[in-house]
C-alpha atoms as a PDB file:
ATOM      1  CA  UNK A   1      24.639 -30.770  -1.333  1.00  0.00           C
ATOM      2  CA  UNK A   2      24.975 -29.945   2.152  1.00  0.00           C
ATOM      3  CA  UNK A   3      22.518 -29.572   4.589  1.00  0.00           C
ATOM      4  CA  UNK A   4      22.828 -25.739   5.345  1.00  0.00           C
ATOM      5  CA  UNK A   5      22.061 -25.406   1.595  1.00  0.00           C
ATOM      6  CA  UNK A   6      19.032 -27.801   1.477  1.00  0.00           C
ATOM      7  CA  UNK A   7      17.257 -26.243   4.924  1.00  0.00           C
ATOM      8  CA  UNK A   8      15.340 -23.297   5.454  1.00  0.00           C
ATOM      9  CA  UNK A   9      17.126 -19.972   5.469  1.00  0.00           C
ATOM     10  CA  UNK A  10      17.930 -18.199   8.370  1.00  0.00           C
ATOM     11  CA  UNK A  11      15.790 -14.683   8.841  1.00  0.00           C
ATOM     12  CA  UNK A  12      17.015 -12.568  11.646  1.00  0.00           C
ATOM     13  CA  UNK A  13      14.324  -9.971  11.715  1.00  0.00           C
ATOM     14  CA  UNK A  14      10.207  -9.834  10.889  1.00  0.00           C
ATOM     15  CA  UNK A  15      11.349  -7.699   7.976  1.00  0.00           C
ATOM     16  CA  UNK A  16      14.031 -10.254   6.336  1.00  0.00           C
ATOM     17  CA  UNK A  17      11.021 -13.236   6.850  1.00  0.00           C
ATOM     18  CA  UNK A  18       8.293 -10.260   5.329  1.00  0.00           C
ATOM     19  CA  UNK A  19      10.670  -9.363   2.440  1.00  0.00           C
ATOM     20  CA  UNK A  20      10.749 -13.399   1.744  1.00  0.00           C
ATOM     21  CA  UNK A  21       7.034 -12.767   1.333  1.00  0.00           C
ATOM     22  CA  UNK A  22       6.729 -10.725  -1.458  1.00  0.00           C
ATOM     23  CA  UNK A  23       4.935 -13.224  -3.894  1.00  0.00           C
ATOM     24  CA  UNK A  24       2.286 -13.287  -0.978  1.00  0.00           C
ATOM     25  CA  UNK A  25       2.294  -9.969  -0.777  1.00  0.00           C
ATOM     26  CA  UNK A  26       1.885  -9.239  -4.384  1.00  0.00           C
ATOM     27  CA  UNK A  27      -0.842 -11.916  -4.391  1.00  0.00           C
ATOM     28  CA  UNK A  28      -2.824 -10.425  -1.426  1.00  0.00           C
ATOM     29  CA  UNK A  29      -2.767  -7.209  -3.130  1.00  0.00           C
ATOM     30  CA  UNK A  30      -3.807  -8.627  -6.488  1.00  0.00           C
ATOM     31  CA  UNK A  31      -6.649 -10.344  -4.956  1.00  0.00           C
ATOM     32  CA  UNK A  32      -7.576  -7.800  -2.782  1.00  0.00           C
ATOM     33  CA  UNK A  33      -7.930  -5.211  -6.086  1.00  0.00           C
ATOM     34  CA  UNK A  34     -10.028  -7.693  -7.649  1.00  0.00           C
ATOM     35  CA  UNK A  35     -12.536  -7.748  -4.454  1.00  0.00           C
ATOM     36  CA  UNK A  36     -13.261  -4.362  -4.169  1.00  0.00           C
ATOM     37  CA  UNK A  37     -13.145  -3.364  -7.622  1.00  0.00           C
ATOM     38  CA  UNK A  38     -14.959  -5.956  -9.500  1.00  0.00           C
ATOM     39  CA  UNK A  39     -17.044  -8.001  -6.452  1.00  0.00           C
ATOM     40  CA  UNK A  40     -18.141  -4.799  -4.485  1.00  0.00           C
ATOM     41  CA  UNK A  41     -16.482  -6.446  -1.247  1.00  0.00           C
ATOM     42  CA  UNK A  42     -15.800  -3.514   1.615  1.00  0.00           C
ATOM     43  CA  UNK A  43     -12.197  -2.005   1.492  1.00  0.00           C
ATOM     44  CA  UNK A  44     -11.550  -2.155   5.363  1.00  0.00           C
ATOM     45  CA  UNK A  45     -12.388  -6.123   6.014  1.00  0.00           C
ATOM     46  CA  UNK A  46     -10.405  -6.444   2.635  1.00  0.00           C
ATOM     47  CA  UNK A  47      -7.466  -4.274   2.972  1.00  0.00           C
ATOM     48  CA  UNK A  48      -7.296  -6.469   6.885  1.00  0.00           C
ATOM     49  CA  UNK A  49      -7.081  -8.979   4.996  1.00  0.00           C
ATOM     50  CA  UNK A  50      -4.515  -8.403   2.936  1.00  0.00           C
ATOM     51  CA  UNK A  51      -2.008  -7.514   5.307  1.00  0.00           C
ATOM     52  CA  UNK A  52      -2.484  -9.837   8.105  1.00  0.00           C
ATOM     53  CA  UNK A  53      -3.052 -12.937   5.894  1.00  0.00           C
ATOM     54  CA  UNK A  54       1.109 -12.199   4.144  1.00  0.00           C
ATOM     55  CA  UNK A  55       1.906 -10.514   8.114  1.00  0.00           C
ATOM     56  CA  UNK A  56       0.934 -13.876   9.994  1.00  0.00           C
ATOM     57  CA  UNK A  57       2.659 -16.281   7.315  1.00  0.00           C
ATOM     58  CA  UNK A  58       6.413 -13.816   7.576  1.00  0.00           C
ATOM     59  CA  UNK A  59       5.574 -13.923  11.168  1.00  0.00           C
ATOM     60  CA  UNK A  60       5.520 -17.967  11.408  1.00  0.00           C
ATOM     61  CA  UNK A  61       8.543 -18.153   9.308  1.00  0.00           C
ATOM     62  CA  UNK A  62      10.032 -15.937  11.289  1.00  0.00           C
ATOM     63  CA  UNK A  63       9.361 -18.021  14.388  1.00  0.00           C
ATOM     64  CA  UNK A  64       9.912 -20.983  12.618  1.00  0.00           C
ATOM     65  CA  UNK A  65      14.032 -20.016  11.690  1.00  0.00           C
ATOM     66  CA  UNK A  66      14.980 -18.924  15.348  1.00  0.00           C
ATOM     67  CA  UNK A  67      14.239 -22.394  16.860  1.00  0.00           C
END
């Protein structure tokens, strides 16, 4: 193998590292059902939750390929 196939792939925009997300996005929404539905949690601190938690890790990936 060479090493452009081993490393980490290259994400131009906060949408290409968010769409490499999407099992953390599924997750966080999965999760964040559960809360409110079965533990009673309130929807705002949860639904914050669920997007910045997914949002901050694109965002470091993102940051991460364009160095």
């Amino acid at each position: 193998m060479r090493n452009s196939e081993v490393g980490p792939a290259i994400m131009t925009t906060p949408y290409e590292a968010m769409k490499q997300q999407r099992l953390t996005w599924g997750a966080a929404l999965i999760v964040g059902f559960i809360l409110i539905y079965y533990g009673g949690a309130p929807i705002i601190p949860v639904i914050a939750g669920c997007v910045l938690v997914p949002a901050i890790t694109a965002l470091r990936a993102w940051f991460r390929s364009k160095k």
